[in-house]
Protein backbone atom coordinates (compact mmCIF):
# COMPACT_ATOMS: atom_id res chain seq x y z
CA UNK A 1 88.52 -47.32 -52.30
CA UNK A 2 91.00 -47.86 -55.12
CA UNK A 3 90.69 -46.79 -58.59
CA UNK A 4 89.85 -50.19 -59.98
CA UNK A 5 87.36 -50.78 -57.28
CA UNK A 6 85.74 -47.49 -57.89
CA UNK A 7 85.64 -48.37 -61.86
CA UNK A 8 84.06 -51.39 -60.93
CA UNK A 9 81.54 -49.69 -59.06
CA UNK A 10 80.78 -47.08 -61.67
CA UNK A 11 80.21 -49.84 -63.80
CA UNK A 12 78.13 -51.64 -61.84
CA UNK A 13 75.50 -48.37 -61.56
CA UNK A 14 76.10 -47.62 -65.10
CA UNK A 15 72.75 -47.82 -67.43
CA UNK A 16 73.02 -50.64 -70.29
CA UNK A 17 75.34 -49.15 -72.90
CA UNK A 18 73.75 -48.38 -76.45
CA UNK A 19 74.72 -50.64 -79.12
CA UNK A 20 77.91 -49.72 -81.14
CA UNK A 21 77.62 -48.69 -84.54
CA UNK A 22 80.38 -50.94 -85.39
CA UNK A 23 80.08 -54.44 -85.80
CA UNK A 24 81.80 -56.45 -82.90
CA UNK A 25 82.90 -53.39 -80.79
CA UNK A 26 79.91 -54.02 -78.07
CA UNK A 27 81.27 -57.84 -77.43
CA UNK A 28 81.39 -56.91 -73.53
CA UNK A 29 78.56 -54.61 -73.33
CA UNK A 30 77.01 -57.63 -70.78
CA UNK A 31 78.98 -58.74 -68.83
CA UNK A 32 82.03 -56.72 -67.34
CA UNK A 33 85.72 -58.82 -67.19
CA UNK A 34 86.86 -59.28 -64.13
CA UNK A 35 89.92 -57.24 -62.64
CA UNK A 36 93.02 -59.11 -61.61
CA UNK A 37 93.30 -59.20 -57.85
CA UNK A 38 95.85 -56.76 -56.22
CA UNK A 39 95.92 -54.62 -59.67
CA UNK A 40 94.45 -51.45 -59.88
CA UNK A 41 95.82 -47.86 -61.76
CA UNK A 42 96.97 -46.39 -58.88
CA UNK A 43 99.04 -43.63 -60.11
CA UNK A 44 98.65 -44.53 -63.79
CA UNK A 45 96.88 -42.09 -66.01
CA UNK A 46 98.50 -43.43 -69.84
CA UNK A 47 95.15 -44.25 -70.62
CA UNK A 48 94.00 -40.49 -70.06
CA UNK A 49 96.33 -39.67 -72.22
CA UNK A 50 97.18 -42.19 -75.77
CA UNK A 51 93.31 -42.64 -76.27
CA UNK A 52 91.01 -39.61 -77.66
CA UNK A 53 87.86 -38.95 -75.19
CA UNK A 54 84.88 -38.26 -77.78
CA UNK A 55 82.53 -36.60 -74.86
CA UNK A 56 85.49 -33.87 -73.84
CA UNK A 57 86.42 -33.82 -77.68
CA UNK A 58 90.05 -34.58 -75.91
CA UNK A 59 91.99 -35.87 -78.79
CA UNK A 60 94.46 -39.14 -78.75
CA UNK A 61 97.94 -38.68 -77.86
CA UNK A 62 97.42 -35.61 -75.89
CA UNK A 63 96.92 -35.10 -71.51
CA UNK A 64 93.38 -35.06 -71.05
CA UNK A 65 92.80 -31.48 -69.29
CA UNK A 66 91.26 -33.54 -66.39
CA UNK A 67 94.15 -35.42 -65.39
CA UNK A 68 96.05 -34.86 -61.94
CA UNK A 69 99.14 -36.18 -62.36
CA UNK A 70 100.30 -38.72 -60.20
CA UNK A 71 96.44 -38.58 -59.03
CA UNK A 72 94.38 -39.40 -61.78
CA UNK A 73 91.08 -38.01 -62.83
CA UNK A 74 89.43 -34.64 -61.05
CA UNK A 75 86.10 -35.86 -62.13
CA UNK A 76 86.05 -39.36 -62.06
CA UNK A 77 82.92 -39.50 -60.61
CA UNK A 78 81.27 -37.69 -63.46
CA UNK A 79 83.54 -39.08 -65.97
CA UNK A 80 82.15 -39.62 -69.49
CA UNK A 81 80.82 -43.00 -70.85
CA UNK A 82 83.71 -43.62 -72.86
CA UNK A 83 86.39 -43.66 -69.35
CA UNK A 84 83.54 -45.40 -67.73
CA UNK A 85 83.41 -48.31 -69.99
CA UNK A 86 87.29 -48.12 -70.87
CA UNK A 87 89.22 -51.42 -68.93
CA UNK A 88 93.06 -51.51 -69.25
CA UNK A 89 94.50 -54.75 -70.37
CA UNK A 90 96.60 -54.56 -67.50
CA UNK A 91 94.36 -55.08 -65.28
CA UNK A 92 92.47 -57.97 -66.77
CA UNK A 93 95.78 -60.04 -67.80
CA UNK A 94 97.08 -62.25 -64.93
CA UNK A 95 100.36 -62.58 -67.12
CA UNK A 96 101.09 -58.77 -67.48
CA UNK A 97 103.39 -58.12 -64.71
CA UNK A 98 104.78 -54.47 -63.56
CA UNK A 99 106.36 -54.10 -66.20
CA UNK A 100 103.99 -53.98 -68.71
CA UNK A 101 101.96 -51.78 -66.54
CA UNK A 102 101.44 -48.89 -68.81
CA UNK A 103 103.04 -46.04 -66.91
CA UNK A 104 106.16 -48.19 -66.80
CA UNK A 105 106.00 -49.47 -70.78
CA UNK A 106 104.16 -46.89 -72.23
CA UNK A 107 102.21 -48.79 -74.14
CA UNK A 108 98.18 -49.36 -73.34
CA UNK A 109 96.48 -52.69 -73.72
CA UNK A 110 93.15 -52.94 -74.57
CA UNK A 111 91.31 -55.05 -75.77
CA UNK A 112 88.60 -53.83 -78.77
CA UNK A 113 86.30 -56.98 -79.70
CA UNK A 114 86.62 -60.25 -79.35
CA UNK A 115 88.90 -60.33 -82.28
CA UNK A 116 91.15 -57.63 -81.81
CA UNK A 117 93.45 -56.54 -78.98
CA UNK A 118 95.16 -52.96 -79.72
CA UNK A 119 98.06 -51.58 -78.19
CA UNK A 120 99.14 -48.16 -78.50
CA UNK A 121 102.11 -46.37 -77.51
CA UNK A 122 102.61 -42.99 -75.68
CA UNK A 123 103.35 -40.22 -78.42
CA UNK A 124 106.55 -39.88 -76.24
CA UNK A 125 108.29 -43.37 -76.69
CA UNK A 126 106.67 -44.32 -79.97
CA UNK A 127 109.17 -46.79 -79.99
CA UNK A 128 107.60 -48.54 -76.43
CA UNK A 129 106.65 -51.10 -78.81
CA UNK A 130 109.36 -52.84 -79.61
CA UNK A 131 110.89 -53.00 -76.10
CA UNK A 132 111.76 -56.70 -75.56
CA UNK A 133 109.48 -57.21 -72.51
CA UNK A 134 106.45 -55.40 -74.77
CA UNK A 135 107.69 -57.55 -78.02
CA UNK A 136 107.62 -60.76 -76.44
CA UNK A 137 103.86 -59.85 -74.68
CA UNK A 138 102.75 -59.27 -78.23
CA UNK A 139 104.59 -62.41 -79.39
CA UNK A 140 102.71 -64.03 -76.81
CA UNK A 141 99.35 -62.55 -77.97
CA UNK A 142 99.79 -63.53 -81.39
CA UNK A 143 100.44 -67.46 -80.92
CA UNK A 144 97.43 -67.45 -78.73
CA UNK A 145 94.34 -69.27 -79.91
CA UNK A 146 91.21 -67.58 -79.13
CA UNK A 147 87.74 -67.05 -80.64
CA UNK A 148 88.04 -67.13 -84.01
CA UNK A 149 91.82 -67.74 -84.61
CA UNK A 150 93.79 -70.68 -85.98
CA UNK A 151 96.71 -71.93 -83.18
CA UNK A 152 99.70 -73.38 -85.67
């Protein structure tokens, strides 16, 4: 089973998640987005490693100590709430092609609330941002209409 099919099926066991304490940040606590066909990690692990892990007090920008890599997670299985509820942009965008896969761009997609998509870049290529494939995504991202934004 691959990695995104095995998220999936965490998820899908997973009891209902408590409600955030900040306004918005629960927007997908119902119903789970839907993975992009023939995506999944794979050997990806940037997401173990830009974001902080509050359970395993791992902080952001640092290897969690649970990472394999090349392999991902030793105890995905028993992987706190946080990784279980975690779903990388890049495997929800149709549009987001290798390249923008995080291991190759460094940069993780993700998407916060309905209003807010975040992208943060590996403390090793803090400039990943402003590649021009990574640029133009954002670009991209910005003209978008969706809830709650103005299209001009």
């Amino acid at each position: 089973m691959g990695e995104a099919k095995r998220r999936a099926a965490g998820r899908a066991g997973a009891s209902a998640a408590k409600p955030s304490q900040y306004p918005g940040e629960d927007w997908n606590a119902q119903a789970t987005p839907p993975i992009v066909p023939g995506k999944s990690c794979g050997s990806c692990t940037k997401c173990c490693t830009v974001l902080a892990i509050p359970e395993l007090e791992e902080p952001a920008w640092q290897d969690c100590r649970h990472v394999a890599a090349g392999h991902g997670c030793t105890i995905y299985p028993d992987r706190p709430s946080a990784c279980r509820k975690f779903i990388c942009g890049w495997l929800l965008d149709p549009n987001m092609g290798p390249d923008l896969k995080p291991e190759n761009c460094h940069v993780v997609f993700f998407q916060l609330n309905a209003q807010n998509i975040v992208a943060t870049c590996d403390v090793n290529h803090p400039g990943a941002w402003r590649e021009p494939n990574v640029i133009a995504f954002l670009h991209s991202l910005a003209r978008s209409a969706g809830p709650g934004r103005k299209s001009s």
